[in-house]
N, C-alpha and C. Protein backbone atom coordinates (compact mmCIF):
# COMPACT_ATOMS: atom_id res chain seq x y z
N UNK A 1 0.85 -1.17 0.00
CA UNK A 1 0.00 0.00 0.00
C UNK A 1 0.89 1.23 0.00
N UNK A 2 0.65 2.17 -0.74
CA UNK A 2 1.66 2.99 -1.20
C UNK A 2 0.79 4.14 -0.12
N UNK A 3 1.09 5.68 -0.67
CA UNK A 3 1.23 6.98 0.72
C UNK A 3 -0.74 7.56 -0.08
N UNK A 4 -0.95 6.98 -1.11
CA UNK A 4 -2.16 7.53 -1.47
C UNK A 4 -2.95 6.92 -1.63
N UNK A 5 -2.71 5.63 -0.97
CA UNK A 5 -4.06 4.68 -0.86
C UNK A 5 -4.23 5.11 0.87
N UNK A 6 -3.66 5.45 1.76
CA UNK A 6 -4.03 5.72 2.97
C UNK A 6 -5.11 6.84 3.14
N UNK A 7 -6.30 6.85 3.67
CA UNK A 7 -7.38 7.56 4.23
C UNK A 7 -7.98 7.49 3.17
N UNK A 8 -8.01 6.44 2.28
CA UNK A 8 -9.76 6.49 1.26
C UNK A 8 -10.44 5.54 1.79
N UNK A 9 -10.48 4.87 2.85
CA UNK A 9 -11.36 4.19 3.61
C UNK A 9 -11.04 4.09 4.99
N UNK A 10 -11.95 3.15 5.84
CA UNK A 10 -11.59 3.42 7.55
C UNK A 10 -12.67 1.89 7.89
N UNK A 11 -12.23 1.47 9.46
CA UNK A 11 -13.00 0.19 9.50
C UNK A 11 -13.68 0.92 10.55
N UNK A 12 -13.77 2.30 11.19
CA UNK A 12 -14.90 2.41 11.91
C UNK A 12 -15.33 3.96 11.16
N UNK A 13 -16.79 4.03 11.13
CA UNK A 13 -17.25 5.39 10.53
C UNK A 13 -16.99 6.53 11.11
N UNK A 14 -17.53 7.64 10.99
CA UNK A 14 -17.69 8.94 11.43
C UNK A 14 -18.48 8.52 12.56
N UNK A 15 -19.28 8.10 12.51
CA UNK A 15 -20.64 7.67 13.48
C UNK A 15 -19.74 7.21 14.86
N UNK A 16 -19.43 6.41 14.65
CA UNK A 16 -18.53 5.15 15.27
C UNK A 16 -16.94 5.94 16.26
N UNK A 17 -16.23 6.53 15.26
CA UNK A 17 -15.55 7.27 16.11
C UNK A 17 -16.22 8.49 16.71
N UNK A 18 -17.02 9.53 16.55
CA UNK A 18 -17.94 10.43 17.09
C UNK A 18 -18.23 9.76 18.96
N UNK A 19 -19.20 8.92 18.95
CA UNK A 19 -19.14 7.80 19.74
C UNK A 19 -18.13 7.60 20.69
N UNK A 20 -16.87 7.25 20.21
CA UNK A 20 -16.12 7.07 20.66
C UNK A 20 -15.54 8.27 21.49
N UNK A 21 -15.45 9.08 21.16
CA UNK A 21 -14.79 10.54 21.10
C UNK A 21 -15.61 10.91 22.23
N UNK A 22 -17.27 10.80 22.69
CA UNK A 22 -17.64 11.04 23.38
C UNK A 22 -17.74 10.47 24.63
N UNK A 23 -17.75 9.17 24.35
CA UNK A 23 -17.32 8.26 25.54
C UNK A 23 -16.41 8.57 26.87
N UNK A 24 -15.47 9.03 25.55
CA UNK A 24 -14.41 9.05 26.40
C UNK A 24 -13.94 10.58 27.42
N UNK A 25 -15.26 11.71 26.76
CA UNK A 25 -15.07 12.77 27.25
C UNK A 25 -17.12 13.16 27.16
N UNK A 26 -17.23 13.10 27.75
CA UNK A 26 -18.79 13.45 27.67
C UNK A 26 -19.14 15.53 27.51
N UNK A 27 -17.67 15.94 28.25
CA UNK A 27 -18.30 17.51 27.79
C UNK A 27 -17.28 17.85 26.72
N UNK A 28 -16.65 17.27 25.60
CA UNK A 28 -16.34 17.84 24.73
C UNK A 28 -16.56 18.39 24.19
N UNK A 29 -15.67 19.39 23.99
CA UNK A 29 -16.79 20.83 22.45
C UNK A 29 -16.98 20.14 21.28
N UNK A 30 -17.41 20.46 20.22
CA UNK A 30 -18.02 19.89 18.73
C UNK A 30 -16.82 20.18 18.26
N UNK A 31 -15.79 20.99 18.25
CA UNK A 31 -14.64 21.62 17.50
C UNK A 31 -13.80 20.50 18.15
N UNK A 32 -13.43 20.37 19.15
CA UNK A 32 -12.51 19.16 19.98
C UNK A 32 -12.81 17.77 19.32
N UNK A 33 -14.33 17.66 18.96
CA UNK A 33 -14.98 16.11 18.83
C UNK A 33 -14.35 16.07 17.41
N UNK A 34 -14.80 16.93 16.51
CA UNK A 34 -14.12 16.85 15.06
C UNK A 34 -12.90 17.07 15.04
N UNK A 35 -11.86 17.49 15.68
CA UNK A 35 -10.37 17.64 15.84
C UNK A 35 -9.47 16.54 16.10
N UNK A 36 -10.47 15.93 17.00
CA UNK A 36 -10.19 14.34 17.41
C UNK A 36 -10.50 13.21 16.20
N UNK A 37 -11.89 13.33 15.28
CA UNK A 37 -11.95 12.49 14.49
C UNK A 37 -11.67 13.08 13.12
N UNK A 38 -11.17 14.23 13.07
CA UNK A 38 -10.54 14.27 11.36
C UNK A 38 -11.61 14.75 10.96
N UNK A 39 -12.82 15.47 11.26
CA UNK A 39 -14.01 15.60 10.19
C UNK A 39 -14.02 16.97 10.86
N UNK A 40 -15.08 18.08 9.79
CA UNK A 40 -15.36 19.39 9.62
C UNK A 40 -16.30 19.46 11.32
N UNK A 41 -16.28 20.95 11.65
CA UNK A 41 -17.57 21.01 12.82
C UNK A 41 -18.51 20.35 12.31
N UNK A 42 -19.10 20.83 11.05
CA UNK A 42 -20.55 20.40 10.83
C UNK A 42 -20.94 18.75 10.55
N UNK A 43 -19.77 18.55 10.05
CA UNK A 43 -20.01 17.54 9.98
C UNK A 43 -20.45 16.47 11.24
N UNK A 44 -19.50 17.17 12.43
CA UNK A 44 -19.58 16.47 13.65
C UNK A 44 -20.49 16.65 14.53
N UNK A 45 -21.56 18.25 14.01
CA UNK A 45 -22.72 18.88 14.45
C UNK A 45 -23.87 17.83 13.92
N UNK A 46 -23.49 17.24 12.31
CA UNK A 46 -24.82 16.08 12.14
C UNK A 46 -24.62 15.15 12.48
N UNK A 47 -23.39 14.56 12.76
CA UNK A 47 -23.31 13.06 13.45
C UNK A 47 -23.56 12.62 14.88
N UNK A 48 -23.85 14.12 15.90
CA UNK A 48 -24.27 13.88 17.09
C UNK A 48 -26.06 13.84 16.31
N UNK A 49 -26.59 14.90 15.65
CA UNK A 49 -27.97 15.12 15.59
C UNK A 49 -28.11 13.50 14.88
N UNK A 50 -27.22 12.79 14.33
CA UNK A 50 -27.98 11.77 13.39
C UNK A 50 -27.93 10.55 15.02
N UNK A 51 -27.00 10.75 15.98
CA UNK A 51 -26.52 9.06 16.63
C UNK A 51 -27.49 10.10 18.12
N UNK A 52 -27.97 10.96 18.41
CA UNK A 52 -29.05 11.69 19.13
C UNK A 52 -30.52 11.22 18.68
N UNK A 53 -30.72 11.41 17.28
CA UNK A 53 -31.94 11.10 16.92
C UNK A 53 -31.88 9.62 16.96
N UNK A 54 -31.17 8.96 16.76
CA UNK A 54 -31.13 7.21 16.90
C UNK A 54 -31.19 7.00 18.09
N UNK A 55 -30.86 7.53 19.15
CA UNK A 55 -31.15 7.23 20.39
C UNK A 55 -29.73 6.69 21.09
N UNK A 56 -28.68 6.44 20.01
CA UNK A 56 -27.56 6.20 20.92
C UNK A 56 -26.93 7.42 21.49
N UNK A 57 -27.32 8.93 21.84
CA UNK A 57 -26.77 9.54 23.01
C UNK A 57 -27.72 10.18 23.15
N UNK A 58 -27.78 11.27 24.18
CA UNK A 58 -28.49 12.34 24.44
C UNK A 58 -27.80 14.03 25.07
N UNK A 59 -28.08 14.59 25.03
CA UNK A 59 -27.29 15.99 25.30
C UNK A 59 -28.12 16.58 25.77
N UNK A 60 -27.44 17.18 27.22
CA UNK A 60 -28.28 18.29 28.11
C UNK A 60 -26.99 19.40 28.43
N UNK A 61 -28.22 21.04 28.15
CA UNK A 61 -27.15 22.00 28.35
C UNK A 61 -26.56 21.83 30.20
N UNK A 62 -25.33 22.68 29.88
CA UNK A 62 -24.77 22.58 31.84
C UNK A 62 -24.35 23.79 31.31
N UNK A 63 -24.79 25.27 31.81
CA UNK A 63 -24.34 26.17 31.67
C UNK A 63 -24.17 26.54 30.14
N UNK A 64 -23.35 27.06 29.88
CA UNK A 64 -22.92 27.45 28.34
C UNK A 64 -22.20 26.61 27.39
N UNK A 65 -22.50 25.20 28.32
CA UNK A 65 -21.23 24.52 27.80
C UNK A 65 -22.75 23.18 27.50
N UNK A 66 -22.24 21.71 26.54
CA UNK A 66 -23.29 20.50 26.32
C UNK A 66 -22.48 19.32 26.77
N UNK A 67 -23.43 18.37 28.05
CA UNK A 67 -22.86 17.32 27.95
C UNK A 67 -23.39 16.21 27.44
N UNK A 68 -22.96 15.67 26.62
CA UNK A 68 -23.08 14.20 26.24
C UNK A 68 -23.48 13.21 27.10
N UNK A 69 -24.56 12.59 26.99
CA UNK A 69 -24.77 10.97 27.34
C UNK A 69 -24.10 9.51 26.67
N UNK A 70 -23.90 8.47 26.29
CA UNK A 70 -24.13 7.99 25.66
C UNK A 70 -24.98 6.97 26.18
N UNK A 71 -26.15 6.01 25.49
CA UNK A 71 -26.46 5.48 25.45
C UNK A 71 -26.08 3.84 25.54
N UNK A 72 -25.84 3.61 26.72
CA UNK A 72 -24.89 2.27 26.32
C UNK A 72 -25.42 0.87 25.71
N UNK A 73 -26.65 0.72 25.51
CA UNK A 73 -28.02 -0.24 25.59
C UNK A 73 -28.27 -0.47 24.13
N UNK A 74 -28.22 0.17 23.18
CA UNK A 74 -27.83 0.38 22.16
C UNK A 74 -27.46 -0.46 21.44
N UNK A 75 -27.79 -1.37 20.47
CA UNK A 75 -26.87 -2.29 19.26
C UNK A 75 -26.51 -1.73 18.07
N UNK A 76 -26.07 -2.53 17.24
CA UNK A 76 -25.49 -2.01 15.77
C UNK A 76 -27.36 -1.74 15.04
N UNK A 77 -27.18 -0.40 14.30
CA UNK A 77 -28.06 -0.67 13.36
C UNK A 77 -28.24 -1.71 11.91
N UNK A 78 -27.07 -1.68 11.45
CA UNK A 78 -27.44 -2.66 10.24
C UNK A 78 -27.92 -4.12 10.87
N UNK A 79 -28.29 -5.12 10.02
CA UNK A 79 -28.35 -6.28 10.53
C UNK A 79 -27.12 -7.27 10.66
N UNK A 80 -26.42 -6.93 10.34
CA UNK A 80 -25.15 -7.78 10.27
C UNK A 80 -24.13 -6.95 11.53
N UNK A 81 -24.48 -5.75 12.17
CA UNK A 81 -23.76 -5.80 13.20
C UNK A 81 -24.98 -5.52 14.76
N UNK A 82 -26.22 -6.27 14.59
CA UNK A 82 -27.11 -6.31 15.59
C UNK A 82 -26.22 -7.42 16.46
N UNK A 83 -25.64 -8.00 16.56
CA UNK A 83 -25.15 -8.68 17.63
C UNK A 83 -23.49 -8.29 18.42
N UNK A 84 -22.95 -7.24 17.65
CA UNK A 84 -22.37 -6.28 17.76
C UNK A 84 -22.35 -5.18 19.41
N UNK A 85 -21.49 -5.83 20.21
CA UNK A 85 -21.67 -4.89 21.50
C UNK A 85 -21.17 -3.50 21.45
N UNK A 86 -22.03 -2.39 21.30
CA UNK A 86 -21.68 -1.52 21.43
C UNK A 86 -21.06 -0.26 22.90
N UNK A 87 -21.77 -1.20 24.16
CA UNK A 87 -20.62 -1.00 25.20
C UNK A 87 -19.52 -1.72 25.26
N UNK A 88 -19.11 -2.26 24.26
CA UNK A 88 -17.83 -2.88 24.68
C UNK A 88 -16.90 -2.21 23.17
N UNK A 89 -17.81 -1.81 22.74
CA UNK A 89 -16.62 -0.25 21.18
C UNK A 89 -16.25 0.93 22.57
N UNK A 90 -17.32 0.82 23.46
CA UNK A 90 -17.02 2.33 24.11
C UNK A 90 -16.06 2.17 25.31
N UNK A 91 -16.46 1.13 25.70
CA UNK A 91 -15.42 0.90 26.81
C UNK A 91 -13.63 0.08 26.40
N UNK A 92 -13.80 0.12 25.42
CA UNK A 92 -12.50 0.28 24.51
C UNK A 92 -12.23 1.28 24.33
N UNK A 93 -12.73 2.32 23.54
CA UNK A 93 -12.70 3.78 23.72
C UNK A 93 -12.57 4.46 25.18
N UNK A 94 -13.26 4.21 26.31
CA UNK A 94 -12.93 4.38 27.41
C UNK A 94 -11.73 4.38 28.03
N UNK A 95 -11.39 3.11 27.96
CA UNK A 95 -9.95 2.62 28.54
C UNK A 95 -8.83 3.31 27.83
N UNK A 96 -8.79 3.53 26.64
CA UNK A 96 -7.73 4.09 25.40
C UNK A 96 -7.52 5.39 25.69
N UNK A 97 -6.48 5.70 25.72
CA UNK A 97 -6.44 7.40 25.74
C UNK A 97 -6.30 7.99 23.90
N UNK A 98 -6.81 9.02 23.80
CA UNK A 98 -6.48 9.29 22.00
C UNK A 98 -5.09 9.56 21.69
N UNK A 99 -5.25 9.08 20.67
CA UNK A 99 -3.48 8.66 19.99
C UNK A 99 -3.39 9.10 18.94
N UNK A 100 -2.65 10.00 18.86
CA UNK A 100 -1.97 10.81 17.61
C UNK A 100 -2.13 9.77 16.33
N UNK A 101 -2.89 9.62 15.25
CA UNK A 101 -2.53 8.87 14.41
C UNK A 101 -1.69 9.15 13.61
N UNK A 102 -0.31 7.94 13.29
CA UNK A 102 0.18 7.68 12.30
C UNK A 102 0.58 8.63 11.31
N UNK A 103 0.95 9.69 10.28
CA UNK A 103 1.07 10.37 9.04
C UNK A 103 1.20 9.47 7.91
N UNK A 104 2.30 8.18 8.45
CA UNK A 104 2.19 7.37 7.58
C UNK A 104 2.65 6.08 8.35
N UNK A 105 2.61 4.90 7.74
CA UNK A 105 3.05 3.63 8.34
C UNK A 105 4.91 3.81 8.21
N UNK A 106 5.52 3.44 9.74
CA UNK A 106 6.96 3.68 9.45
C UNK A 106 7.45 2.47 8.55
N UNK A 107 8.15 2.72 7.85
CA UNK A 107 8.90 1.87 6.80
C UNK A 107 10.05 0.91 7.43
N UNK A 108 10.01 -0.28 6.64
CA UNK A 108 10.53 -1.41 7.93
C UNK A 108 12.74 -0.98 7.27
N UNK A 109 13.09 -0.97 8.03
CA UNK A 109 14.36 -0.74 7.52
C UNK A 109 15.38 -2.16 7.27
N UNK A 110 16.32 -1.81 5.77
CA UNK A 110 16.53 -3.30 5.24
C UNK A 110 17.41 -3.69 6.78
N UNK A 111 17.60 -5.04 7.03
CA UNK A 111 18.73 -5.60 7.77
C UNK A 111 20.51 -5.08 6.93
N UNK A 112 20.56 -5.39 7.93
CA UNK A 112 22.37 -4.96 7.79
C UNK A 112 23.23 -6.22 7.02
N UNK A 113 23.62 -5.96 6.16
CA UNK A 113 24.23 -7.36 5.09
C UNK A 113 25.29 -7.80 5.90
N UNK A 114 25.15 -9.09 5.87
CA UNK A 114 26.18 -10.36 6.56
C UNK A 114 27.12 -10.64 5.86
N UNK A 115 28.16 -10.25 5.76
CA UNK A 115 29.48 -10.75 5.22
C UNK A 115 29.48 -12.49 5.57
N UNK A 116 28.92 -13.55 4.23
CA UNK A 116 28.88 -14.95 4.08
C UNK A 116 30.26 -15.64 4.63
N UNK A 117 31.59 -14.80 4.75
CA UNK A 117 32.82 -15.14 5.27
C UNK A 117 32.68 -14.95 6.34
N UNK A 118 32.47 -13.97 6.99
CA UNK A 118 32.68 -13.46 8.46
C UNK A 118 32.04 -13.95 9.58
């Protein structure tokens, strides 16, 4: 895999890390939540309104500031990830602290040539 096949796909969504992101911080700002997952504010403004309206979180103001619920009760929506624990994506997320991802995969360096005499 070469430097421009990296970030045209992902094995967890926007949805999915959003989620995550909140888990692990319930009063995060929307600017922090998308900073953390690589996506625009707005974008991260519809992915609470889309995983809010699904019922996997809820948000109540505290002052000037919003905290996050999540919903832990919650399964996968498609049918192929209804058996899919979704307190156990968050409490992975929980336990994890966020980690700088990667720029690129480090490159394995050749071994050092063996002189066949020596």
């Amino acid at each position: 895999m070469n430097g421009h096949d990296q970030g045209r796909w992902s094995f967890l969504t926007p949805h999915a890390r959003v989620l995550m992101v909140i888990a692990r911080n319930p009063d995060a700002l929307v600017r922090d939540i998308a900073s953390a997952c690589r996506i625009a504010e707005r974008t991260a403004q519809a992915v609470i309104a889309d995983l809010e309206q699904a019922g996997y979180l809820s948000r109540q103001r505290v002052g000037r500031r919003t905290r996050y619920t999540p919903h832990r009760e919650r399964g996968g929506r498609h049918p192929s990830e209804a058996s899919l624990s979704v307190p156990a994506l968050l409490d992975l997320a929980a336990a994890q602290p966020p980690q700088q991802a990667p720029q690129s995969f480090p490159q394995a360096s050749p071994a050092p040539c063996q002189d066949p005499a020596g």
